[in-house]
Protein backbone atom coordinates (compact mmCIF):
# COMPACT_ATOMS: atom_id res chain seq x y z
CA UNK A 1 93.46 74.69 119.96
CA UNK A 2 96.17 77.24 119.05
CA UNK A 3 99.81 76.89 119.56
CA UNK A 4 101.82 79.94 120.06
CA UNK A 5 105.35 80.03 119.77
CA UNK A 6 107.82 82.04 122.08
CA UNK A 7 111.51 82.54 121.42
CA UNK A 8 112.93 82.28 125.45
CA UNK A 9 116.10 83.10 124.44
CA UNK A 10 115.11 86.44 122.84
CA UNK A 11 112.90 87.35 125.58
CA UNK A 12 115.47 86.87 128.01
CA UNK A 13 117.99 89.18 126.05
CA UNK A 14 115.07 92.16 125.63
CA UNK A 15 114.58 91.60 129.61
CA UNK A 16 118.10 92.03 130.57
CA UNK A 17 118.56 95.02 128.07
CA UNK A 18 115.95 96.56 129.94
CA UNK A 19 117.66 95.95 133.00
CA UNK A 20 116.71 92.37 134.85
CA UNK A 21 119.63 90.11 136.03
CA UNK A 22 119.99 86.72 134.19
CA UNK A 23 118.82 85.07 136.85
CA UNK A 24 115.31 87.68 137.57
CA UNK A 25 115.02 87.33 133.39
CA UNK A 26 115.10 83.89 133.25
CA UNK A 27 112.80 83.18 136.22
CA UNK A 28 110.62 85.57 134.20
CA UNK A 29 110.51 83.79 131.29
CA UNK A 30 110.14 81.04 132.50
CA UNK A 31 107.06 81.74 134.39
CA UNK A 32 105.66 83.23 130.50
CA UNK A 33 106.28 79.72 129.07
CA UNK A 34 104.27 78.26 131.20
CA UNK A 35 101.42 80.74 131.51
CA UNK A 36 100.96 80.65 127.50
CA UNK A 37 101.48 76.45 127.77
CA UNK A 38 98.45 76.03 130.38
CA UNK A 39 96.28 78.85 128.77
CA UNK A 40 93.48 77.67 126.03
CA UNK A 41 93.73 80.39 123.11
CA UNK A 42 91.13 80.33 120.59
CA UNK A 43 91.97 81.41 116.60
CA UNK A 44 89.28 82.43 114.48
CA UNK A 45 89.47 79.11 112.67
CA UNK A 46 88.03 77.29 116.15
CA UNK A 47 85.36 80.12 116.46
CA UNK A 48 84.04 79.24 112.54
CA UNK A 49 84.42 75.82 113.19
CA UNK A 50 82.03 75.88 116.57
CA UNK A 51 80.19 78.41 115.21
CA UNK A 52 78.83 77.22 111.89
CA UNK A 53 76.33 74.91 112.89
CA UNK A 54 74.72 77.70 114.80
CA UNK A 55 74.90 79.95 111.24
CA UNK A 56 73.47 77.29 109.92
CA UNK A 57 70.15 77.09 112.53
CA UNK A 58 69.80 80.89 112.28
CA UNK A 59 69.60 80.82 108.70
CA UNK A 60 66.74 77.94 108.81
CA UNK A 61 64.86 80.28 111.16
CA UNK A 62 65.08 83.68 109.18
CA UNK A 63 63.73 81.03 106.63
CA UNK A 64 61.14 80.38 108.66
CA UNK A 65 60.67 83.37 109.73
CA UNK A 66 59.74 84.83 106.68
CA UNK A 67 57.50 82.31 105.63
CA UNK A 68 55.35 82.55 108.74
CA UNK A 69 55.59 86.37 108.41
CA UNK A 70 54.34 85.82 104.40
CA UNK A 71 51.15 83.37 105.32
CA UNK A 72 49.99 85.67 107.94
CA UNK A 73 50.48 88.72 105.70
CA UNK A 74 48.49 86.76 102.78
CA UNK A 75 45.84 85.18 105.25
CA UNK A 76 45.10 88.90 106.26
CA UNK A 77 44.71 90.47 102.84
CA UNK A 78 42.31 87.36 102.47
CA UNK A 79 40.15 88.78 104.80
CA UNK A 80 40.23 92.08 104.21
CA UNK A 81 40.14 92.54 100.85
């Protein structure tokens, strides 16, 4: 899956300029890091990767589809006309 980087330090310096201790800001990020660590994120890349083969099936059955659709549509003009 995805990996998603995080600058701690930075975080911690935009959390105390908003006005956390060191010690709340820190605590803070820490509890980010590991949120984002145990968390599965999925990129579009995974989604196209797991999601071709089904493309692929759908496209078979418009196939099909169609051709059932065009030997119905020629077996009634057979019989009426």
């Amino acid at each position: 899956m995805a990996t998603i980087t995080f600058d701690t330090h930075k975080f911690v310096r935009k959390l105390q300029d908003a006005g956390f201790d060191e010690k709340q800001a820190e605590g803070l990020t820490e509890a980010m890091r590991a949120a984002i660590d145990e968390s599965e994120l999925v990129t579009k890349k995974d989604l196209q990767t797991e999601l071709s083969p089904i493309k692929a099936d759908l496209n078979l059955l418009k196939w099909m589809m169609g051709a059932m659709i065009a030997i119905a549509v020629a077996n009634f003009s057979k019989q009426f006309f």
